[in-house]
Every structure is written in C-alpha cells, then in structure tokens.
PDB file of N, CA and C in Angstrom:
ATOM      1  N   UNK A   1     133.229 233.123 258.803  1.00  0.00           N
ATOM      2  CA  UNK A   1     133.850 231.984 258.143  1.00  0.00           C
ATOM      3  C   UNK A   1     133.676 230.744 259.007  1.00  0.00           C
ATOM      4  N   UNK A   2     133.377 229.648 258.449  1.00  0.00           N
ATOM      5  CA  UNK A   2     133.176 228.243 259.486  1.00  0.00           C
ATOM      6  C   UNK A   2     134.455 227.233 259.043  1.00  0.00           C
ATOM      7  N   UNK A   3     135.004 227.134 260.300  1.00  0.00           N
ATOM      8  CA  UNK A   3     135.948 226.055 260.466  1.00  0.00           C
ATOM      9  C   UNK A   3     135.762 224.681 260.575  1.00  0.00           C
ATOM     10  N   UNK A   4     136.017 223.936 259.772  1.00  0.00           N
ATOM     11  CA  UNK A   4     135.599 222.591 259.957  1.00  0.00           C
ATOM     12  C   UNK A   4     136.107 221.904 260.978  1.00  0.00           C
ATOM     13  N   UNK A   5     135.954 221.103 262.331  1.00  0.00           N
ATOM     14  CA  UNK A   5     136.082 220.589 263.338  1.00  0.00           C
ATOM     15  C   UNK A   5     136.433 219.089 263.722  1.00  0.00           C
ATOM     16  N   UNK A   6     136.907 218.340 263.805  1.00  0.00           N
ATOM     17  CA  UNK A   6     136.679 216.853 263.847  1.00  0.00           C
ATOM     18  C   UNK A   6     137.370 216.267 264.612  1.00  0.00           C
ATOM     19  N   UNK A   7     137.279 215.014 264.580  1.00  0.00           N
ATOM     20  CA  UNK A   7     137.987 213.649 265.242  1.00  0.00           C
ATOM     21  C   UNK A   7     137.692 212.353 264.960  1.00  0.00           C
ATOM     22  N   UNK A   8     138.235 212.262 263.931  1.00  0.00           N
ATOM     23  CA  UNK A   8     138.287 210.727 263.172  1.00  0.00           C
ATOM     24  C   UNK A   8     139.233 209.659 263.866  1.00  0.00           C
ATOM     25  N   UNK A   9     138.412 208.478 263.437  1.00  0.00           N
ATOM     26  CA  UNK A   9     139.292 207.558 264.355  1.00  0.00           C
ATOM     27  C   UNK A   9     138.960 206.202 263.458  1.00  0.00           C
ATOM     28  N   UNK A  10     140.256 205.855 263.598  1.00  0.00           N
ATOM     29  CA  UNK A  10     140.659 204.342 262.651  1.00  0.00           C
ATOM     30  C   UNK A  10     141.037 203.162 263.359  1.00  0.00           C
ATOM     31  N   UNK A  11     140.193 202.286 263.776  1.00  0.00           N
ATOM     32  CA  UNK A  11     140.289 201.228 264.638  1.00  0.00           C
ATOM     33  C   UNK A  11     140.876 199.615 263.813  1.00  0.00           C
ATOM     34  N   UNK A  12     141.627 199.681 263.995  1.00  0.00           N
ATOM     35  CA  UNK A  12     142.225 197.499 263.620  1.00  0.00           C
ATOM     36  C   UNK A  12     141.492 196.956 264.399  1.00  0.00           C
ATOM     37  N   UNK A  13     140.513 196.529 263.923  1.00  0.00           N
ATOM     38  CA  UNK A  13     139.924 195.170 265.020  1.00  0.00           C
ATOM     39  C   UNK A  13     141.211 193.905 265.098  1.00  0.00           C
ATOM     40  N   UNK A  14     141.970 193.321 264.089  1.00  0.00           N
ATOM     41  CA  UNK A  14     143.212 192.476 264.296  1.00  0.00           C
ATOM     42  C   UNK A  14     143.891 192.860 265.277  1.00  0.00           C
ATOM     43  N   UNK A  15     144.242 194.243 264.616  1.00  0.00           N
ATOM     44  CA  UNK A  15     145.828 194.582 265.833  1.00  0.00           C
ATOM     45  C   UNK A  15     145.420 195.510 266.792  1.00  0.00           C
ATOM     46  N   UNK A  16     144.466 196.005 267.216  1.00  0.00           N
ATOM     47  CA  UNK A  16     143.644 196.677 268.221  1.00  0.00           C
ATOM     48  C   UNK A  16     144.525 197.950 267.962  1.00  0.00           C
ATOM     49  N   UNK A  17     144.730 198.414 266.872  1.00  0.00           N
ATOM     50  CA  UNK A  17     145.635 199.766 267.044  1.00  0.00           C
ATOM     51  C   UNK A  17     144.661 200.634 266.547  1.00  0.00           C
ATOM     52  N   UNK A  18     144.595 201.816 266.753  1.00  0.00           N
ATOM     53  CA  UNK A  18     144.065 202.982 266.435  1.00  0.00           C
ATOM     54  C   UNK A  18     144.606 203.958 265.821  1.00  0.00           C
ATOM     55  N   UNK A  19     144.292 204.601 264.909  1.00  0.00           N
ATOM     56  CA  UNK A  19     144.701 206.135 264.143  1.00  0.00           C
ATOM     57  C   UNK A  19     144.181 207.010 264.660  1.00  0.00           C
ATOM     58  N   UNK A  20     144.173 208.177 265.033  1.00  0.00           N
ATOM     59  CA  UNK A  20     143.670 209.077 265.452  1.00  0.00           C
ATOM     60  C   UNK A  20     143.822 210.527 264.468  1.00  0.00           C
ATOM     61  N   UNK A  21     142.935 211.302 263.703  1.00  0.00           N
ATOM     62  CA  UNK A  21     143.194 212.601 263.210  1.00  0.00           C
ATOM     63  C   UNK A  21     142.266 213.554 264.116  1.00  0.00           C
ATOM     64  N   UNK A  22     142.884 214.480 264.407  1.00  0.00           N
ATOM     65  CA  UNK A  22     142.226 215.477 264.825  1.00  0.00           C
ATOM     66  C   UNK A  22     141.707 217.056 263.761  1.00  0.00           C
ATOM     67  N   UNK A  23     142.309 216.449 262.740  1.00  0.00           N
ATOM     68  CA  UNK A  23     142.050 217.654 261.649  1.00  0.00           C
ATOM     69  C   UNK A  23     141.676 216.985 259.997  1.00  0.00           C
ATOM     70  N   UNK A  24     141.539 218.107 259.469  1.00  0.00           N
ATOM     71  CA  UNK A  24     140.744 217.546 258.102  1.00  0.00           C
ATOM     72  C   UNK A  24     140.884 218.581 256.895  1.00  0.00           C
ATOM     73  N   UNK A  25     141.074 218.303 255.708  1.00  0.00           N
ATOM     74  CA  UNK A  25     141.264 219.558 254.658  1.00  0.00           C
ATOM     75  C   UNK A  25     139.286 219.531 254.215  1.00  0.00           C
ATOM     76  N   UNK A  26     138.591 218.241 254.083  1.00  0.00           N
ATOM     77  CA  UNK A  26     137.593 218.645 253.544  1.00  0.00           C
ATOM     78  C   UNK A  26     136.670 216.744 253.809  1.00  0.00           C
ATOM     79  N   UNK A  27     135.728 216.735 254.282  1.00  0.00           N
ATOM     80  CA  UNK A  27     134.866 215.673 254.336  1.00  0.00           C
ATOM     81  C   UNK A  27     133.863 216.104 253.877  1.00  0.00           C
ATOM     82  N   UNK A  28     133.465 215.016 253.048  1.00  0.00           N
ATOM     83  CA  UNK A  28     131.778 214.886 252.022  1.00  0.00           C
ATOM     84  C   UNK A  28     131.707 213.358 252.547  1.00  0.00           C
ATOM     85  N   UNK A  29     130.336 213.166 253.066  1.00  0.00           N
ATOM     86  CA  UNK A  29     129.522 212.248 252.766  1.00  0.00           C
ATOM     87  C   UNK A  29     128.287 212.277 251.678  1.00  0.00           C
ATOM     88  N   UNK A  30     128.361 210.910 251.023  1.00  0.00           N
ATOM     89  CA  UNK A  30     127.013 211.043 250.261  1.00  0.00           C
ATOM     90  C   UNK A  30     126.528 209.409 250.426  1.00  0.00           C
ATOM     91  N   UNK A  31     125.047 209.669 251.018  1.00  0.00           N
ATOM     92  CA  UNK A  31     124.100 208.627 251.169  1.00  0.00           C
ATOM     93  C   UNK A  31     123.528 208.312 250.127  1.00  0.00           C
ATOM     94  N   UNK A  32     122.900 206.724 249.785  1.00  0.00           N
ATOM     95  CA  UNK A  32     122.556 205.988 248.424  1.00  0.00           C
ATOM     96  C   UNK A  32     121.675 205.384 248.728  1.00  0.00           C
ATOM     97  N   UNK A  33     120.396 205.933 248.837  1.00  0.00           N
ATOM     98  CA  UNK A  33     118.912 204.293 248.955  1.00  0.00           C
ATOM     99  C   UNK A  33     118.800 203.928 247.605  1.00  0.00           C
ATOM    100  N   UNK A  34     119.463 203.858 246.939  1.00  0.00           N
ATOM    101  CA  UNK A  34     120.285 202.867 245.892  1.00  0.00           C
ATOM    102  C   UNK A  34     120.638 201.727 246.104  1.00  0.00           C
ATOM    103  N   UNK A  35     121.503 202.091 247.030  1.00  0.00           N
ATOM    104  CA  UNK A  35     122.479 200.932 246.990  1.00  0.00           C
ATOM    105  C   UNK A  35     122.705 200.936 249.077  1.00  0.00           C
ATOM    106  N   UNK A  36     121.917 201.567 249.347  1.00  0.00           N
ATOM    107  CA  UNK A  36     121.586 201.024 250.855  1.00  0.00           C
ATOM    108  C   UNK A  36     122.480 201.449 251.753  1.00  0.00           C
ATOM    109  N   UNK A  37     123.802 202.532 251.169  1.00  0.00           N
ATOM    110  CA  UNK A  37     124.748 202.691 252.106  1.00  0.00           C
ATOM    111  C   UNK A  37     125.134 204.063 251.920  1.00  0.00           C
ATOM    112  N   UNK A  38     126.418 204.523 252.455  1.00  0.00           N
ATOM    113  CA  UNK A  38     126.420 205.855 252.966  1.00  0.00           C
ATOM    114  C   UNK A  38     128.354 205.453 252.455  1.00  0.00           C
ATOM    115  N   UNK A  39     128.564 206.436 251.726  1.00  0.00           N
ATOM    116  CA  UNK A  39     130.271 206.526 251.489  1.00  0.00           C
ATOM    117  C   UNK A  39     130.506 207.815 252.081  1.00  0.00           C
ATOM    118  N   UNK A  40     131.836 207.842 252.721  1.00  0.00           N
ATOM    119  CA  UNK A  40     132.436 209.401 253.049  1.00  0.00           C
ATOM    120  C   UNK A  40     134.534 209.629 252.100  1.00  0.00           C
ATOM    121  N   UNK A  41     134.289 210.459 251.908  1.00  0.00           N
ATOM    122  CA  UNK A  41     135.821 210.739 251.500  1.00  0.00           C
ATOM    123  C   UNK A  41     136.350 212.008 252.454  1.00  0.00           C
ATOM    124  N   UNK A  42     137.589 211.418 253.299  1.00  0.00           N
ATOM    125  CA  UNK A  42     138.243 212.330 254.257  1.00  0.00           C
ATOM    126  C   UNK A  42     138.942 212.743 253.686  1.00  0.00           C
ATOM    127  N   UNK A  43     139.559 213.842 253.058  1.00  0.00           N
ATOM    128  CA  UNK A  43     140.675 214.504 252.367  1.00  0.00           C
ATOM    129  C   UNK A  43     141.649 215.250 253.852  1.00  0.00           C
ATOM    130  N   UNK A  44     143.018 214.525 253.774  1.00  0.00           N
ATOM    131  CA  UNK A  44     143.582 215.419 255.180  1.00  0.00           C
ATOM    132  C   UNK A  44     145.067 215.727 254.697  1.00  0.00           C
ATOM    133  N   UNK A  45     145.409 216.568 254.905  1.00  0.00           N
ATOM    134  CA  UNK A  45     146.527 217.355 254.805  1.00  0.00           C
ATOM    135  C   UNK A  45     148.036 216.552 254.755  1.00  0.00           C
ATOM    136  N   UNK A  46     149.008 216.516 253.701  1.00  0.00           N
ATOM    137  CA  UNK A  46     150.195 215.913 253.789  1.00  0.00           C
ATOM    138  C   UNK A  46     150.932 215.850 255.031  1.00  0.00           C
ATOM    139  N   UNK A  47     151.376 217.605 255.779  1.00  0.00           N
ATOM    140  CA  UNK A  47     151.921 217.415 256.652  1.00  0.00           C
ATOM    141  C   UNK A  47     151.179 218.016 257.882  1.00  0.00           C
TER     142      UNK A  47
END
C-alpha cells in the first residue's frame, strides 16, 4: 500500500506568515499547454 507523504507550505508575501501542512487526504495536479499553466487541488483533512 503507498502512503502519500508531504509538506505544503503557504507563504503571505504581505504578512510574511506561513501555513505549514504536513499531511494530506489526496493531491492531483493537472498541467494545461492550453492554457500554459499547471493547477493542483490539496484536499486535507477537517481535523
């Protein structure tokens, strides 16, 4: 079974504050030479 692993990080350039997750229920990225860019959706756990 593979465990998904991470460390996401949410930077304020204004207020120089940071978020930090160390966990994740499910990340998808999907890339677009469409439209030239790359979207991701982090799905993370209520509690």
């Amino acid at each position: 079974m593979l465990t998904l692993q991470c460390e996401i990080r949410i930077h304020n350039i204004d207020s120089e504050k940071t978020v930090r997750f160390n966990y994740a229920n499910s990340i998808v990225v999907k890339t677009s030479c469409k439209n030239l860019t790359d979207t991701a959706t982090v799905k993370v756990p209520k509690k």
